[in-house]
N, C-alpha and C. Protein backbone atom coordinates (compact mmCIF):
# COMPACT_ATOMS: atom_id res chain seq x y z
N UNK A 1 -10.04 5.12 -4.68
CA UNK A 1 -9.84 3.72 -4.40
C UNK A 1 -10.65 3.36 -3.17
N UNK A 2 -11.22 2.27 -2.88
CA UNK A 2 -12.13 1.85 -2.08
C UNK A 2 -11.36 1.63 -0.90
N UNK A 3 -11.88 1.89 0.20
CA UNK A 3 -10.84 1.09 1.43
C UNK A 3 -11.24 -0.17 2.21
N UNK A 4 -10.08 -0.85 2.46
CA UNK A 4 -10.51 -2.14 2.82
C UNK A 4 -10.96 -2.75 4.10
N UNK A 5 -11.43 -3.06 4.21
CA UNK A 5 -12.24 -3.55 5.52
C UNK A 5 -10.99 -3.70 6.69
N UNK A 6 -10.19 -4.79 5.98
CA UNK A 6 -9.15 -5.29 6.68
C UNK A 6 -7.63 -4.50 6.96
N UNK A 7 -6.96 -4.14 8.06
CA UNK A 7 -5.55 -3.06 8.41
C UNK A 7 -4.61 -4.23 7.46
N UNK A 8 -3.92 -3.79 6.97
CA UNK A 8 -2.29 -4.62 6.70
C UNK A 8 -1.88 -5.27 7.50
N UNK A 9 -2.48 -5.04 8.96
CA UNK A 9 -1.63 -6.14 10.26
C UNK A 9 -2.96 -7.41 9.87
N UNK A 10 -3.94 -6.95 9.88
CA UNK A 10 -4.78 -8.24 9.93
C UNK A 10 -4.50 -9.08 8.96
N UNK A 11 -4.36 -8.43 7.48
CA UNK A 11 -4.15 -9.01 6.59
C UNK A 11 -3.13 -10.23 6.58
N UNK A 12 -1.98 -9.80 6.89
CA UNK A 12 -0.69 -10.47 7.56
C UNK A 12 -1.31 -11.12 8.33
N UNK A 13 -2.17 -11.23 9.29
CA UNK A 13 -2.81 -12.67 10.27
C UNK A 13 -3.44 -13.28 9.56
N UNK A 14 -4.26 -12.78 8.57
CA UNK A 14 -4.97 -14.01 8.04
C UNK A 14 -4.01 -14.91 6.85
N UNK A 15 -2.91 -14.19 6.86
CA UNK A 15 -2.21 -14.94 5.57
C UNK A 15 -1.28 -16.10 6.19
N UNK A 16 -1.18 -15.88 7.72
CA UNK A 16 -0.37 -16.64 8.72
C UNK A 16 -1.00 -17.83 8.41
N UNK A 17 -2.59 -17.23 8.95
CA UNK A 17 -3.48 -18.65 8.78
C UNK A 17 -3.28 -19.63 7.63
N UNK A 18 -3.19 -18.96 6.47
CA UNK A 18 -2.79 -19.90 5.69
C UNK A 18 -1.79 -20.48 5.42
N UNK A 19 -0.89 -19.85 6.27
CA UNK A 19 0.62 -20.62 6.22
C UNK A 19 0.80 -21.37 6.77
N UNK A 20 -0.37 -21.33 8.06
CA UNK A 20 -0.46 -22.69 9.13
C UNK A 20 -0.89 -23.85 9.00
N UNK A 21 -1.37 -23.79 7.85
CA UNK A 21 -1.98 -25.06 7.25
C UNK A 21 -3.67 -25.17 7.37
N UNK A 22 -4.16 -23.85 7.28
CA UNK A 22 -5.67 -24.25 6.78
C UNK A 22 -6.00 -23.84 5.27
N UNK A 23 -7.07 -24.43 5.06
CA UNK A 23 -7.10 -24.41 3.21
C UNK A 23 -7.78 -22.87 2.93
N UNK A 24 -7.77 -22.74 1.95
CA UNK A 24 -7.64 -21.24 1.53
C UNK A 24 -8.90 -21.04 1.38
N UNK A 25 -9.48 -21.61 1.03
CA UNK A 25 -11.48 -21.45 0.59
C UNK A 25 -11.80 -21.49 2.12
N UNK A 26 -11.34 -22.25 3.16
CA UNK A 26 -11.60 -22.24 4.22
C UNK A 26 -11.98 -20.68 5.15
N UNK A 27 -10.59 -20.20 4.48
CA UNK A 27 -9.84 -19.17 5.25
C UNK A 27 -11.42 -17.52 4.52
N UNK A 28 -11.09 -18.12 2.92
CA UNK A 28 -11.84 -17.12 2.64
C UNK A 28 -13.38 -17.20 3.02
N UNK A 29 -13.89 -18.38 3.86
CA UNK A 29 -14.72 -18.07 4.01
C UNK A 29 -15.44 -17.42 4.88
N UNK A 30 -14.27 -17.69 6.32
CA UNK A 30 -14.12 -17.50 7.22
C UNK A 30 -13.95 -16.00 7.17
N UNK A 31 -13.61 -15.12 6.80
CA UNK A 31 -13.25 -13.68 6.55
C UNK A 31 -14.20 -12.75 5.76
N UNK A 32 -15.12 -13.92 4.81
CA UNK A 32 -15.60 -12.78 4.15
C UNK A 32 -15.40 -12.47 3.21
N UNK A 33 -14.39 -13.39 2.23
CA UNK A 33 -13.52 -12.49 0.75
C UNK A 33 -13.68 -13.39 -0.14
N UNK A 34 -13.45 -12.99 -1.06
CA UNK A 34 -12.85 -13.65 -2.19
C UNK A 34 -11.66 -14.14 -2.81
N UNK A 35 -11.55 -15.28 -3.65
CA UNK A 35 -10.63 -15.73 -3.43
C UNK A 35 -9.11 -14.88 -4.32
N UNK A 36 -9.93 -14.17 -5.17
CA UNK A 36 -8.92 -12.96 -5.89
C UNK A 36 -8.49 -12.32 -4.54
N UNK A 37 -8.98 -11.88 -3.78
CA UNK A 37 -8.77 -10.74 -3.05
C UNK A 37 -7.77 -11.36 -2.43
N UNK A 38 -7.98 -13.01 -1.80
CA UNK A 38 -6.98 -13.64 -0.86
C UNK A 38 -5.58 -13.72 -1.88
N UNK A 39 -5.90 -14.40 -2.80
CA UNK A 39 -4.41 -14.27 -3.85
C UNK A 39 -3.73 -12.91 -4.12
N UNK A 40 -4.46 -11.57 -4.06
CA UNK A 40 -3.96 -10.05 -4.62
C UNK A 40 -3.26 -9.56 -3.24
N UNK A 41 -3.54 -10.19 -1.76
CA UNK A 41 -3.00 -10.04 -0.87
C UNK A 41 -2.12 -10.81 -0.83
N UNK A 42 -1.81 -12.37 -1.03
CA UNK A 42 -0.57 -13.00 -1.02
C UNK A 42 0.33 -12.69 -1.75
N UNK A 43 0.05 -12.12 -2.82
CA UNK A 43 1.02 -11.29 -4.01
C UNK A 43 1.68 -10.47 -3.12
N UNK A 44 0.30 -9.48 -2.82
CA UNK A 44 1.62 -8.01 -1.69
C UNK A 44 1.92 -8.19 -0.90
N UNK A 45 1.80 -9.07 0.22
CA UNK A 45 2.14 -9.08 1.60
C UNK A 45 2.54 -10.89 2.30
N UNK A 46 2.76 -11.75 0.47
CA UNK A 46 3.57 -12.52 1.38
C UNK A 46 4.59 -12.51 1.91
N UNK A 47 4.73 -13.65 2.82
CA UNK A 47 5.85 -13.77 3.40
C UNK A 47 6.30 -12.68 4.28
N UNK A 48 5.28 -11.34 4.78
CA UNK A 48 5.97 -10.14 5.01
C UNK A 48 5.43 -10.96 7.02
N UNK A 49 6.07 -9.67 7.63
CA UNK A 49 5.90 -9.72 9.21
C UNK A 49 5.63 -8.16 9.27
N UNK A 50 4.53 -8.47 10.53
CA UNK A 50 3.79 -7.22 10.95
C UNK A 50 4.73 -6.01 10.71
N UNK A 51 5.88 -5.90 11.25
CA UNK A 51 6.96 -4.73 10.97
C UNK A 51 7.23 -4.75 9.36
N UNK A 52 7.35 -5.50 9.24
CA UNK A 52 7.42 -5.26 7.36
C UNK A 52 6.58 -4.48 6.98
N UNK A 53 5.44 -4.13 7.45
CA UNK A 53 4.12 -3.83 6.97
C UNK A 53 4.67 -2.14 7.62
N UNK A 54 4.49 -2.09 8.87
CA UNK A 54 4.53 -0.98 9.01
C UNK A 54 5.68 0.18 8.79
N UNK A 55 7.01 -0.82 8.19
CA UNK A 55 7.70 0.05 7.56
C UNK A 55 7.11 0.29 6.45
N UNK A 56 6.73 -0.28 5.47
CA UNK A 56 6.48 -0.12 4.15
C UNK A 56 5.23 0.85 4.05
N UNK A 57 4.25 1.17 5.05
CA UNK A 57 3.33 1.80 5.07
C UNK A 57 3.82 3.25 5.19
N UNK A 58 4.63 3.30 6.32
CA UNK A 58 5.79 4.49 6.37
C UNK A 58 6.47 4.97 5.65
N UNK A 59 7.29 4.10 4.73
CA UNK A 59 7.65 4.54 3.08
C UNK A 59 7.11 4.72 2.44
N UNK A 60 5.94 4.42 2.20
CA UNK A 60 4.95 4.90 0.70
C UNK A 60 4.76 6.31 1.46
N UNK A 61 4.04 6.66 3.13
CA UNK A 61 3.60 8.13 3.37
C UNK A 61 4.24 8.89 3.05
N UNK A 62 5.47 8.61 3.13
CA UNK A 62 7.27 9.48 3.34
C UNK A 62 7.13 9.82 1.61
N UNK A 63 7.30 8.72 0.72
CA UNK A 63 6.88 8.69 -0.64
C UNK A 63 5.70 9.66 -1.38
N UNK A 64 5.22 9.69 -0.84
CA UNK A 64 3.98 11.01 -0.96
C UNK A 64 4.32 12.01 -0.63
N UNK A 65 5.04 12.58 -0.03
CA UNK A 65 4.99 13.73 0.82
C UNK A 65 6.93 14.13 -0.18
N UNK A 66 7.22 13.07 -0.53
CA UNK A 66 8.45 13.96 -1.21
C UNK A 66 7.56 13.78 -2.78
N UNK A 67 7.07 13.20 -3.29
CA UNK A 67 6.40 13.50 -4.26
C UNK A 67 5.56 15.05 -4.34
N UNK A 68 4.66 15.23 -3.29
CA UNK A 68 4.05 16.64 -3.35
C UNK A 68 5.20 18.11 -3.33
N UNK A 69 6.30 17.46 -2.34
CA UNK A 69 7.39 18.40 -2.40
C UNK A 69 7.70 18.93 -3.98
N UNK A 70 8.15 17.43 -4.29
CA UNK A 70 8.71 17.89 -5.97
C UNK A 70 7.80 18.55 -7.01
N UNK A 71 6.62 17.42 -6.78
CA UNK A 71 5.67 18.83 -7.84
C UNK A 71 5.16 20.41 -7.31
N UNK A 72 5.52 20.67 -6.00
CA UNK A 72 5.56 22.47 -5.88
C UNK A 72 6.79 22.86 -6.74
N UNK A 73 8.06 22.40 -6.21
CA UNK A 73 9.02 22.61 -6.37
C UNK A 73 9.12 22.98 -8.22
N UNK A 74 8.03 21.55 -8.93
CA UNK A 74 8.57 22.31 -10.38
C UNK A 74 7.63 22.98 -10.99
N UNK A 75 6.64 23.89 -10.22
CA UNK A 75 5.57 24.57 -10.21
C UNK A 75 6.23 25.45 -10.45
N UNK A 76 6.80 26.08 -9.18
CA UNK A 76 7.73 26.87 -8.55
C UNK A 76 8.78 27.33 -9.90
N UNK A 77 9.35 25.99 -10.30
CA UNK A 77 10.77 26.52 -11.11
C UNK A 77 9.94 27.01 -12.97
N UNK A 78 8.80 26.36 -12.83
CA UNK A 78 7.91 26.71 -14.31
C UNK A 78 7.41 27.76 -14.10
N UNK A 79 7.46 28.65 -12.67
CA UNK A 79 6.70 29.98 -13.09
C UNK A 79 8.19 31.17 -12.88
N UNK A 80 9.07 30.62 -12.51
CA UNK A 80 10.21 31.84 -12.73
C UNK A 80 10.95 31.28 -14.08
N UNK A 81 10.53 30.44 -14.71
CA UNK A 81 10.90 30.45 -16.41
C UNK A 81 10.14 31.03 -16.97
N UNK A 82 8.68 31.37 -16.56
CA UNK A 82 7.63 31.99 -17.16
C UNK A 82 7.91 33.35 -17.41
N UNK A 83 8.41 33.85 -15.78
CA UNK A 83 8.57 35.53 -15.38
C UNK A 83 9.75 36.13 -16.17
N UNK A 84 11.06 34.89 -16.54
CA UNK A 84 12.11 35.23 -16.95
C UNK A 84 12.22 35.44 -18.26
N UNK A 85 11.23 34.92 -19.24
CA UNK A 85 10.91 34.72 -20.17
C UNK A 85 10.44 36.22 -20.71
N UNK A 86 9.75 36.75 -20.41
CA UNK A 86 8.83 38.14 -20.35
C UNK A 86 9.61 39.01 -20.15
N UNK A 87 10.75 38.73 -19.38
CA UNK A 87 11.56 40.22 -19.18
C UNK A 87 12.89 40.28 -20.49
């Protein structure tokens, strides 16, 4: 996946901007984007506040890391069904 120019905190500032009342073609032009990109960010991160962001960034890492847990874990339990199997 490509990474984005812009942190999740900025993102959240520029979406302020548009909450403040400047027009959105404005905003995207001002930034650099497109206007999908400005709508695919108001999808994920309206209405959010900077801490919103950085919890949720914190839950997806946390989210990964018990995900990698579980797939050792049924690595782990598929090779002593393997060993148990044989004996």
């Amino acid at each position: 996946m490509k990474k984005s120019r812009f942190t999740e905190v900025q993102i959240v500032g520029i979406l302020k901007e548009s909450e403040d009342g400047l027009n959105n073609k404005e905003i995207c032009r001002k930034y650099g984007i497109s206007d999908q990109t400005f709508y695919k960010w108001r999808t994920k991160y309206g209405g959010m506040q900077v801490s919103d962001v950085k919890t949720m960034k914190a839950l997806e890492e946390e989210n990964v890391t018990l995900k990698r847990i579980l797939g050792q874990k049924e690595l782990e339990l598929t090779a002593l069904k393997a060993v148990l199997e044989k004996k």
